[in-house]
Structure formats: C-alpha cells, structure tokens
Protein backbone atom coordinates (compact mmCIF):
# COMPACT_ATOMS: atom_id res chain seq x y z
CA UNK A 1 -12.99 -17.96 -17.59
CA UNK A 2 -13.60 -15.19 -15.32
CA UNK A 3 -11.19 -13.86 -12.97
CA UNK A 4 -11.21 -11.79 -9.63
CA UNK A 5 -9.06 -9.21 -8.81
CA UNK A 6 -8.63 -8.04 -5.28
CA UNK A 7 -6.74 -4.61 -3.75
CA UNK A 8 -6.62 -5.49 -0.20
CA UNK A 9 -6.97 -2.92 2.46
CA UNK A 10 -6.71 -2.78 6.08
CA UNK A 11 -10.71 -1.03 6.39
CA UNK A 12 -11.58 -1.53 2.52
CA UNK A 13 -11.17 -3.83 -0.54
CA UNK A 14 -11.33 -2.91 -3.98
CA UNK A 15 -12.95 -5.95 -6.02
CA UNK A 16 -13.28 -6.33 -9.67
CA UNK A 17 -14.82 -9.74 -11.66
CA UNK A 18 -13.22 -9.40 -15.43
CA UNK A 19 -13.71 -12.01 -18.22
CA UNK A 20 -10.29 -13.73 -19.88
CA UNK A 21 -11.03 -10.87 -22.66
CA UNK A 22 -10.89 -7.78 -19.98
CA UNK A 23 -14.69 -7.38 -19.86
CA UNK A 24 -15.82 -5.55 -16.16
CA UNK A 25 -18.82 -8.19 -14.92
CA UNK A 26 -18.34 -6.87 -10.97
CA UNK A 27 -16.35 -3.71 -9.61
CA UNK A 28 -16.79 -2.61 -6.33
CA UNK A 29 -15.12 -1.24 -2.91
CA UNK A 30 -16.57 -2.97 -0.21
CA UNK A 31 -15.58 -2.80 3.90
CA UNK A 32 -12.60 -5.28 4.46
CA UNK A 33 -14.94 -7.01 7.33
CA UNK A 34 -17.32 -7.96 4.19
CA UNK A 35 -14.67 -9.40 2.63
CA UNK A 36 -15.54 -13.23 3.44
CA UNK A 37 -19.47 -13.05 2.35
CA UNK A 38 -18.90 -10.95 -0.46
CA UNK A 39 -16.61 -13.39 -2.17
CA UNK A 40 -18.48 -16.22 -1.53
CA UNK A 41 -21.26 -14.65 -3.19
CA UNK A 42 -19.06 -13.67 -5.96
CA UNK A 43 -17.84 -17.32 -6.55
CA UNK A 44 -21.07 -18.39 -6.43
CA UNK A 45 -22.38 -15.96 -8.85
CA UNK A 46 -19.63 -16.28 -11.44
CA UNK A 47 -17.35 -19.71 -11.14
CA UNK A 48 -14.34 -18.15 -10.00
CA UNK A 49 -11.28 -20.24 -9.59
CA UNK A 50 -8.60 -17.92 -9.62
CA UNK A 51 -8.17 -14.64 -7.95
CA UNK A 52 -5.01 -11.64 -8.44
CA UNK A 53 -4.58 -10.04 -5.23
CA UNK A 54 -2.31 -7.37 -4.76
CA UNK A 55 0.90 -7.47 -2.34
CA UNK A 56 -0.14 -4.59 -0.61
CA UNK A 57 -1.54 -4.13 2.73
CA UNK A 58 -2.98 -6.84 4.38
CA UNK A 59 -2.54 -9.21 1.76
CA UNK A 60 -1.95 -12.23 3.60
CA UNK A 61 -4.80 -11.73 5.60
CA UNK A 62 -7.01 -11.68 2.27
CA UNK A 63 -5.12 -14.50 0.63
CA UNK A 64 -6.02 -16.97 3.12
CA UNK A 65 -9.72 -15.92 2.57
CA UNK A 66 -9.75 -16.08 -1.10
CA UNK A 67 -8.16 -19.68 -0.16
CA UNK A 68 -10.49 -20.46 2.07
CA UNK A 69 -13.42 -20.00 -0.59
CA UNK A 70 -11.59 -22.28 -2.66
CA UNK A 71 -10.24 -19.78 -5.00
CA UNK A 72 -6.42 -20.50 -6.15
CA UNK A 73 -4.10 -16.87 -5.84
CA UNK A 74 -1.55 -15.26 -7.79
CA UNK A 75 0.11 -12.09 -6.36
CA UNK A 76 0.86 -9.33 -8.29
CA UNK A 77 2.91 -6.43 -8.00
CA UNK A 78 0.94 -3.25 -7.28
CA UNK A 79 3.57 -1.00 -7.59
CA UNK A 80 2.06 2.71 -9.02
CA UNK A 81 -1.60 0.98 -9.10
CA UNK A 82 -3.15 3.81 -7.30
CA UNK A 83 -1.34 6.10 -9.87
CA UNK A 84 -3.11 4.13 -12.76
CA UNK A 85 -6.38 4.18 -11.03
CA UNK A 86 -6.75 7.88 -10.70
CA UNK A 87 -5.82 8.03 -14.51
CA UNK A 88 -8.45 5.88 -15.39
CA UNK A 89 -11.12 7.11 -12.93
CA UNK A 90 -10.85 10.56 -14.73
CA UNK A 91 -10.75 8.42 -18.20
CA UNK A 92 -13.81 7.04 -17.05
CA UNK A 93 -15.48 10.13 -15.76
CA UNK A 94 -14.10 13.32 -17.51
CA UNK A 95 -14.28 16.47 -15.22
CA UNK A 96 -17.33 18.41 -15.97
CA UNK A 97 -18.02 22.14 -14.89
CA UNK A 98 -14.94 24.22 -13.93
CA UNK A 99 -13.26 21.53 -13.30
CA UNK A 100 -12.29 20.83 -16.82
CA UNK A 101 -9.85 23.49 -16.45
CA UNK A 102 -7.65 21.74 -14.13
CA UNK A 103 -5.67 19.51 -14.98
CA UNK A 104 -6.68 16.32 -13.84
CA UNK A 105 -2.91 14.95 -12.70
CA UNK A 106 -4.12 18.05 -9.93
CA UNK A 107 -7.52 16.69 -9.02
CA UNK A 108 -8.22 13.83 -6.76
CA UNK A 109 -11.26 11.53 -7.70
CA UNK A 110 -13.96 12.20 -5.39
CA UNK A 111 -14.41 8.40 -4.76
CA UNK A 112 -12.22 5.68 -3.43
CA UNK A 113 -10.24 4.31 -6.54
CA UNK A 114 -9.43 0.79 -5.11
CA UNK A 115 -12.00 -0.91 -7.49
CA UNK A 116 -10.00 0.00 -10.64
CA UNK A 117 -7.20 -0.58 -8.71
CA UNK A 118 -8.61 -4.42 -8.69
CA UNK A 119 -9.69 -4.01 -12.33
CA UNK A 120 -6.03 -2.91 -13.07
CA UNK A 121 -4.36 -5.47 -11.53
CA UNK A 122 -6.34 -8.67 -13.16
CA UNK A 123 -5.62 -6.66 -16.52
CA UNK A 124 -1.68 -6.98 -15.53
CA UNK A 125 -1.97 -10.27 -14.83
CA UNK A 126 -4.04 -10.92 -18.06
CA UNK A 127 -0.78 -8.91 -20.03
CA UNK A 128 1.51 -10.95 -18.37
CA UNK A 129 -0.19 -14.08 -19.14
C-alpha cells in the first residue's frame, strides 16, 4: 500500500508518496492553490487511499480536499517536524565547499524543507502503526 503524506501550508504544501516499507515514490513542494489537481493526479497515479496530513496550518482546509478525492485522513502531530526536516535535508545533501566547516545545526537549507517534512510525517505514522 502506498501512502501520502501532506504538510499543509497557507501558500505551499509539502507532498511525499511512500510505500508501507518507507520507500520515497513522490516528494515534492507544490503551491497550496495546486493542491486539488496535484492530488488527483497523485491518486490516480499510485492508488492512494489514505493520506497523513499534518495539524498545522491550514489543515482543515487540506483535509477536506484530500476527502474530497476520496482519500481517508489521519492527523498527525507535527510537533519539531521542521526541526527533523532540516536534519535530514543536510543528511541528504552534505554541505560541500566552505560550507562543510559550519556546522550544519547553523546553516539553513537553501530550499523549502516541507517535502521531507511530508516524508517525515507518513514515516511517524508508519512507527506508530
């Protein structure tokens, strides 16, 4: 089964498709006006049925559009996501150049993080489970 993970925003999402086994199939940030389409597409693509949405900003809003594409939703806590995600953007991308000598706990990714933010929470939910 493959599962969506959603980090709503109030002018971007971060969306992540993971199998049952924690494999990345989709990761992106996308505008939170694309939201609709883009999921549709996703379901389409990938037989979602369930989505983890974050209960952060605007996350009502985003739950009755993962509802309306016929996904069922289970909120998780996103408490110290955006913590997590800058961890594992610079595990995923190690500083190169000079700045390897910062630390990176200093150094703020020079892309939005909300996609591993998405990633992250379907992998709590998958822990949990």
């Amino acid at each position: 089964m493959n599962i969506l993970g959603i980090d709503p925003g109030r002018d971007k999402c971060g969306v992540a498709v993971l199998t049952d086994g924690g494999e990345i199939i989709f990761q992106s940030v996308i505008a939170t006006a694309d939201l609709e389409p883009t999921l549709k597409n996703l379901v389409a693509q990938n037989e979602l049925e369930l989505a983890i949405l974050g209960d952060g900003t605007t996350h009502k809003a985003a739950e009755k559009i993962l509802r309306t594409v016929g996904l069922s939703v289970k909120i998780v806590d996103e408490k110290h996501t955006t913590e997590e995600a800058r961890h594992l953007y610079w595990e995923k991308n190690p500083p190169r150049g000079w700045r390897k000598l910062l630390p990176t706990s200093m150094q703020v990714p020079p892309e939005p993080v909300d996609a591993l933010v998405a990633e992250i929470l379907v992998r709590r939910f998958l822990s949990a489970s």
